[in-house]
Protein backbone atom coordinates (compact mmCIF):
# COMPACT_ATOMS: atom_id res chain seq x y z
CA UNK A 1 31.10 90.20 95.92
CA UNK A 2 28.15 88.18 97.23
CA UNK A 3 26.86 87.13 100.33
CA UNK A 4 27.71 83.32 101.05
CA UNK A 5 26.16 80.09 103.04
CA UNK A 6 26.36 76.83 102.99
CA UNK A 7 25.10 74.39 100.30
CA UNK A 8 23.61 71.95 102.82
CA UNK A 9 23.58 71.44 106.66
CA UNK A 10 26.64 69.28 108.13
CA UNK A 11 27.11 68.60 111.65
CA UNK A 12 29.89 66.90 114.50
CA UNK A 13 30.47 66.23 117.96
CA UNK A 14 33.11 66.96 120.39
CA UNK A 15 33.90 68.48 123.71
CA UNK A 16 33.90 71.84 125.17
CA UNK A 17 37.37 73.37 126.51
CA UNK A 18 36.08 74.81 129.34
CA UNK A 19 33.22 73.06 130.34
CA UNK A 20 34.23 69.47 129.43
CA UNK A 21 30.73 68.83 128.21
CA UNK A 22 30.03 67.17 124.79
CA UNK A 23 27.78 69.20 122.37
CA UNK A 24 26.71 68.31 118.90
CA UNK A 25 26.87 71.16 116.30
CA UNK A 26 25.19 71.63 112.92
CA UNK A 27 25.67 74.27 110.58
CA UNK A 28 22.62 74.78 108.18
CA UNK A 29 22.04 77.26 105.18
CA UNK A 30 20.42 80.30 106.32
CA UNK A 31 19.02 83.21 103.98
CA UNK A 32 20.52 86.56 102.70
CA UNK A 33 20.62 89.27 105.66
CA UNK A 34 20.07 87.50 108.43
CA UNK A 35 23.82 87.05 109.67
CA UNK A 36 25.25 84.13 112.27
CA UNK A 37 22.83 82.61 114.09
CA UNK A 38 23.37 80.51 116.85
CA UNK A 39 20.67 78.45 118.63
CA UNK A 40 20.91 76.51 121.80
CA UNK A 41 18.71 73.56 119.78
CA UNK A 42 18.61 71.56 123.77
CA UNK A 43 16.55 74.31 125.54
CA UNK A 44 12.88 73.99 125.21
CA UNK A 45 11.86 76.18 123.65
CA UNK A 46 15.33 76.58 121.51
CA UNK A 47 16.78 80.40 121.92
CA UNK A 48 18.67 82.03 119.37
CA UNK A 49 21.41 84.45 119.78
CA UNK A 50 22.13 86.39 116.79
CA UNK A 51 26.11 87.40 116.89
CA UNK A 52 26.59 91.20 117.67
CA UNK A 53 29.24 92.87 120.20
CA UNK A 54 26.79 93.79 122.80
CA UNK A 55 25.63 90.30 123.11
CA UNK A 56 29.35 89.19 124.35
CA UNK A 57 29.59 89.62 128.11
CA UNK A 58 31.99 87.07 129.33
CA UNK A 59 35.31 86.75 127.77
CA UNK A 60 37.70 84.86 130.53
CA UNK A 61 39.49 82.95 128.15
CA UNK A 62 37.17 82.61 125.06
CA UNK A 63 34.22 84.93 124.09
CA UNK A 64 30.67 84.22 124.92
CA UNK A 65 27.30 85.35 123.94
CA UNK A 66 24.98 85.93 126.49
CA UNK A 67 20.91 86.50 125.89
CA UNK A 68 19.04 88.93 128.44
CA UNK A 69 17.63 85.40 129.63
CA UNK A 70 21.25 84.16 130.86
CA UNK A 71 20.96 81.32 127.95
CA UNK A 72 25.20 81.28 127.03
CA UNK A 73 26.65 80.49 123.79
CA UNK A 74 30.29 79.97 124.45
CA UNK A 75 34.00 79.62 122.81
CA UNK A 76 32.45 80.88 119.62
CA UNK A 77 35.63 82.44 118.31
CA UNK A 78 37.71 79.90 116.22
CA UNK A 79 34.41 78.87 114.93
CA UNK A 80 33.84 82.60 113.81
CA UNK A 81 36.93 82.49 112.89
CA UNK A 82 36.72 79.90 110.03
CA UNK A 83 33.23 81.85 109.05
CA UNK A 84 35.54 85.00 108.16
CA UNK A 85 38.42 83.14 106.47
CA UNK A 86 35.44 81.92 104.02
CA UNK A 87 33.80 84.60 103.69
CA UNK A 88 30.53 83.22 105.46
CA UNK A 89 27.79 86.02 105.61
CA UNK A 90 25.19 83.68 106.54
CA UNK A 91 24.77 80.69 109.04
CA UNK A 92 22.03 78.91 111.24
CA UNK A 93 24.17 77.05 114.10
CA UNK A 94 22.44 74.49 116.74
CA UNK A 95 24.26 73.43 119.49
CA UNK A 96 23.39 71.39 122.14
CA UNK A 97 25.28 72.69 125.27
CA UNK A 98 26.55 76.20 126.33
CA UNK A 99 30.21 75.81 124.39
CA UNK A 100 31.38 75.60 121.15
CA UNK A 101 33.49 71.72 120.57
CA UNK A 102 37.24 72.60 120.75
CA UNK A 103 38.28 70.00 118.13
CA UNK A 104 42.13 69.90 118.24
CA UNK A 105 42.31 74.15 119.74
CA UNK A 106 42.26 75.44 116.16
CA UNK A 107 39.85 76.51 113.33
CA UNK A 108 41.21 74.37 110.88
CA UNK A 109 38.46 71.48 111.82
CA UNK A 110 35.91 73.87 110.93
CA UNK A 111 37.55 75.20 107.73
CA UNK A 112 36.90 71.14 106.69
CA UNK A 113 33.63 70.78 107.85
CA UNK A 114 32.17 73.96 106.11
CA UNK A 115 34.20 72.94 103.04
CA UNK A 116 32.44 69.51 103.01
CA UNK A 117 29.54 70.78 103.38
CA UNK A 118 29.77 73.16 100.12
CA UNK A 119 30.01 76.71 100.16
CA UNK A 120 27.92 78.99 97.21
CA UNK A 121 26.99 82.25 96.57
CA UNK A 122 23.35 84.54 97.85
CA UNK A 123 21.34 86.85 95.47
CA UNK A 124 22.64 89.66 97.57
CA UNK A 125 25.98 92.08 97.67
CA UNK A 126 28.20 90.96 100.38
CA UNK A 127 28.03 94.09 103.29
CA UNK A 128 31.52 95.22 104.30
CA UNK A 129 31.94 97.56 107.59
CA UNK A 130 34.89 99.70 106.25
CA UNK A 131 36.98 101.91 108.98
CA UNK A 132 37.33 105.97 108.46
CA UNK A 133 39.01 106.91 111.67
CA UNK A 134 41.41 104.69 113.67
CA UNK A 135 39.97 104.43 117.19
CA UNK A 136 41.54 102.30 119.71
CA UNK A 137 41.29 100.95 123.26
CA UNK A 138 44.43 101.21 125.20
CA UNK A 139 44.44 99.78 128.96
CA UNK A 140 47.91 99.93 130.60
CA UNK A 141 50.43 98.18 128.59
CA UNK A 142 48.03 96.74 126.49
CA UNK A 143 46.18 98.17 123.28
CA UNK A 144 44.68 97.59 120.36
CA UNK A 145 43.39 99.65 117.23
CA UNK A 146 41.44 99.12 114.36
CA UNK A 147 42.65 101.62 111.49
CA UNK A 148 41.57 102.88 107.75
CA UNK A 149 43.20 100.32 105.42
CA UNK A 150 41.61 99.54 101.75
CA UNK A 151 42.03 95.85 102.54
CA UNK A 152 42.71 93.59 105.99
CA UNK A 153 45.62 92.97 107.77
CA UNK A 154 46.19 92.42 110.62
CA UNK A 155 49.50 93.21 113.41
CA UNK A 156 49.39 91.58 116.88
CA UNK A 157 52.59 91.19 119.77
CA UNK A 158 52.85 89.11 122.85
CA UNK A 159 54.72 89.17 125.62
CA UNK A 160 55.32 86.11 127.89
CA UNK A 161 58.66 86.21 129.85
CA UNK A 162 58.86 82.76 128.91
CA UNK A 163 61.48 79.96 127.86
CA UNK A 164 59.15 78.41 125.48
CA UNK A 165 58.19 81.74 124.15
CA UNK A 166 60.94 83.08 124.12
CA UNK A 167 62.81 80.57 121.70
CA UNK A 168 59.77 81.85 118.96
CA UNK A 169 58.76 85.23 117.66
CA UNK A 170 56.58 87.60 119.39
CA UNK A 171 55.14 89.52 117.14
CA UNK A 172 53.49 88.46 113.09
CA UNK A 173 51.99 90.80 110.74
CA UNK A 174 49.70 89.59 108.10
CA UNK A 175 48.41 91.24 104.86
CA UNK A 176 45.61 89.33 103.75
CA UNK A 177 46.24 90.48 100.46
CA UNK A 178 48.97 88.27 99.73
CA UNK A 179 48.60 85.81 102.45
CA UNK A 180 46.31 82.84 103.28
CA UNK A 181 44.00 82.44 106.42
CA UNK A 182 43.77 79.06 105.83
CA UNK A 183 47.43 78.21 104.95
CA UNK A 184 48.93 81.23 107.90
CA UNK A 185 46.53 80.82 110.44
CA UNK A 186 43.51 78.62 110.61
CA UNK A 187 45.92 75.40 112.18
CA UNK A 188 47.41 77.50 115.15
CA UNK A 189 46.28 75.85 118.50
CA UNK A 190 45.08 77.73 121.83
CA UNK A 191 47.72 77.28 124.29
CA UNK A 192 47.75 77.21 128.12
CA UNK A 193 50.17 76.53 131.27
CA UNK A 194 50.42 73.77 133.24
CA UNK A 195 50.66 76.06 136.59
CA UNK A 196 47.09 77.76 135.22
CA UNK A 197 45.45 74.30 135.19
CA UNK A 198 44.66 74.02 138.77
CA UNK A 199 43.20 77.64 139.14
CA UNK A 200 40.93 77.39 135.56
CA UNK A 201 39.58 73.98 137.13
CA UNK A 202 38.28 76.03 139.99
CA UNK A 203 36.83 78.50 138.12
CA UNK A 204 34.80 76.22 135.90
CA UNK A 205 37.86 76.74 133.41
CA UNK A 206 39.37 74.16 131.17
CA UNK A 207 37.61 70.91 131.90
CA UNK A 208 37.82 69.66 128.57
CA UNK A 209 41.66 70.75 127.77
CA UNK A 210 44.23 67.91 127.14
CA UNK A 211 47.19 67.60 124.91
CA UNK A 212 44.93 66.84 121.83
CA UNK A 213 43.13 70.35 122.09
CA UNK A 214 45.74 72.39 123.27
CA UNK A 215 49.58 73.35 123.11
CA UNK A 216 50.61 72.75 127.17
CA UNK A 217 53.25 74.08 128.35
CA UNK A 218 55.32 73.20 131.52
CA UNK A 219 57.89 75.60 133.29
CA UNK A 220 60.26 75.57 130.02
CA UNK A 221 59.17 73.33 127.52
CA UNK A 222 55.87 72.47 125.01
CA UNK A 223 54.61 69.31 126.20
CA UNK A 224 52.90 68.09 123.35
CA UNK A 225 54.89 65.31 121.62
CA UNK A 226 54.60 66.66 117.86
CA UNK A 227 55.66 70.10 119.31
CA UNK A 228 54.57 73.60 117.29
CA UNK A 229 53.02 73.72 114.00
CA UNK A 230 54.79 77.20 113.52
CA UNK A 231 57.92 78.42 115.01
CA UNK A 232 55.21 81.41 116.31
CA UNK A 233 52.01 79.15 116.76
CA UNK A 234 51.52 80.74 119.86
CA UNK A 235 51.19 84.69 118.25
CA UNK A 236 49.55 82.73 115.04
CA UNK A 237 46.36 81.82 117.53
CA UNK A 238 46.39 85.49 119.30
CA UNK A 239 45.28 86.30 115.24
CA UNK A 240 43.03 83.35 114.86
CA UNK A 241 41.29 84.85 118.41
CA UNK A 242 41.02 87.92 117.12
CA UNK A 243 39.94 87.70 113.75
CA UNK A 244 36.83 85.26 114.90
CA UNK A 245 36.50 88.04 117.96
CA UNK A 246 36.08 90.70 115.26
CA UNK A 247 33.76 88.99 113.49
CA UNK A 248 31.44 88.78 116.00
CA UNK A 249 30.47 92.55 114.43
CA UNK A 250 28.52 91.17 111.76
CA UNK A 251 30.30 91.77 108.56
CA UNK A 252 34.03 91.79 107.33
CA UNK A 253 36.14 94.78 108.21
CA UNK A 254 37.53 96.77 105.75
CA UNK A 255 40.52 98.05 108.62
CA UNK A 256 44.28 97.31 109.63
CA UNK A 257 43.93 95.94 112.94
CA UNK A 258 46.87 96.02 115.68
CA UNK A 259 46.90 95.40 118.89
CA UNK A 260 49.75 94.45 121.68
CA UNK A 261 49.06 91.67 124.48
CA UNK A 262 45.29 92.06 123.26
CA UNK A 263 42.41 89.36 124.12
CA UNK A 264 38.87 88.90 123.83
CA UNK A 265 38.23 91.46 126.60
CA UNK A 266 39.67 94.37 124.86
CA UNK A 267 38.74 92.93 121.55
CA UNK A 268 35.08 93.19 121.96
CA UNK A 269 34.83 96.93 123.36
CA UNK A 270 37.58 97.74 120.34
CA UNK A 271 34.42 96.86 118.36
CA UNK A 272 32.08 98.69 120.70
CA UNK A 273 33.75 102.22 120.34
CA UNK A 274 33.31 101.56 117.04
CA UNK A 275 30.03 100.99 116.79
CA UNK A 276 30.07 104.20 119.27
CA UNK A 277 31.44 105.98 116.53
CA UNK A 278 29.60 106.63 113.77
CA UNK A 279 31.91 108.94 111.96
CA UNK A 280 34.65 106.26 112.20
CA UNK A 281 32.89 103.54 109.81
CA UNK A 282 30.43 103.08 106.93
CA UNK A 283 28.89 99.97 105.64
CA UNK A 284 29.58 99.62 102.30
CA UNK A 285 29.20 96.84 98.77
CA UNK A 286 30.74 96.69 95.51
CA UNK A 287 28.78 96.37 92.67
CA UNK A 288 32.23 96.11 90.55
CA UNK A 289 34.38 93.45 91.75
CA UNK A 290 37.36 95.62 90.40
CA UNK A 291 36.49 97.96 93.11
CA UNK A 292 36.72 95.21 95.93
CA UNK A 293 39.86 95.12 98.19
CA UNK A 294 42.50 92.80 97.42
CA UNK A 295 42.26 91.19 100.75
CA UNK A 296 39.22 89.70 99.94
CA UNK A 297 39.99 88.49 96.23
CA UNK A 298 41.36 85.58 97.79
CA UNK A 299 38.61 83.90 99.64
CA UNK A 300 38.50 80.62 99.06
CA UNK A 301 36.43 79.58 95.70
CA UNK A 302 32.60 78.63 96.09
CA UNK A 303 32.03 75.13 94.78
């Protein structure tokens, strides 16, 4: 298994969720080893942030990078999302504002650009972070864990006392060895609730969220016109969150990961213990694709 980039740069345009602003994003090639990159390409001079846990320290409703300079990097999970259902190792991303586009609240507009743009193979083994020692983060009634697992899976539950959610499962559980990321996952939409509208406007929150970006939902009812994509979209996108929110550790995990009414809060110090840890994980390659997990067999092909 090798590392992987892009075969040339491609960019777009949209808006930010939260902010409302519009940004333009390009995704260039970048070199073995040196990871995601973002850069905010309209500050003079341009600052780069360089994905790691530490770096995320805002997470109200989407996960952020922030630099010891205050420079902000935000909604970067259903990007990083599509980066780890590809298998990307190594990116170089310029944006021009302080939020990641929303596109239509998935990560299936970013699966399509970075298969336009061409994905290949590096000179150098692909680096896999695999768990020894399940550690998790438990806070009330909510939890998750990461767990030793010769592949990746992943378990999540919500719990919204809901009509709407109600009428849908609560709970999925993927094995990405015989399931697809981009078929299972990468179209489920973030969703939000009409009564939360006024109070994320306040905040800052949501400026850019309308029934193209987002699955809405009123006091009983989805108010989007074509309705779900899945009978469990809503549980579907919890995943999408938190496989992008795992990625932000740098390297695929080698782990069954689990978690109950989880977000990116509790996501992000999950990967902090374990970093904490250092008898709970090893970073490891395969220099026999035999010996690779079965998980990642089915990455999409490199053209």
């Amino acid at each position: 298994m090798l590392q992987r980039t892009l075969k040339k740069a491609i960019s777009a345009t949209g808006v930010g969720l939260h902010s409302g602003e519009r940004v333009k994003l390009t995704l260039s090639p970048a070199p073995p080893d040196s990871g995601i990159v973002f850069r905010r390409s309209d500050l003079a001079p341009p600052v780069c942030l360089k994905v790691h846990p530490s770096l995320v320290n805002d997470t109200r409703l989407s996960s952020t990078l922030v630099s010891e300079t205050g420079v902000r990097v935000g909604t970067i999970e259903h990007l990083m999302s599509a980066f780890a259902g590809l298998g990307i190792d190594n990116l170089l991303i310029d944006v021009t504002a302080a939020e990641m586009p929303i596109m239509d609240g998935s990560a299936a507009p970013f699966i399509f650009l970075l298969q336009s743009a061409g994905i290949v193979d590096q000179d150098q083994p692909k680096r896999f972070i695999r768990v020894k020692k399940t550690i998790e983060v438990i806070e009330g009634d909510k939890w998750v864990r990461l767990a030793p697992h010769n592949g990746f899976s992943v378990q999540l539950s919500i719990e919204f006392n809901h009509p709407a959610f109600n009428r849908a499962p609560q709970t999925v559980h993927i094995d990405f060895a015989n399931r697809s990321y981009i078929d299972e996952i990468s179209r489920a939409r973030t969703f939000g609730f009409m009564h939360e509208v006024e109070y994320m406007r306040s905040h800052g929150l949501g400026r850019g969220g309308n029934l193209n970006n987002a699955i809405v939902i009123d006091d009983e009812y989805v108010l989007n016109p074509e309705g779900l994509r899945f009978p469990d979209e809503f549980v579907r996108h919890k995943i999408l969150d938190a496989i992008g929110d795992l990625y932000i550790v740098g390297h695929p995990l080698i782990a069954a990961f689990s978690g109950h009414k989880s977000g990116h809060a509790m996501n992000n110090k999950l990967l902090r213990v374990l970093l904490e840890t250092p008898e709970a994980w090893e970073l490891v390659t395969f220099s026999d694709e035999h010996d690779v997990p079965s998980s990642f067999h089915r990455l999409p092909e490199v053209v």
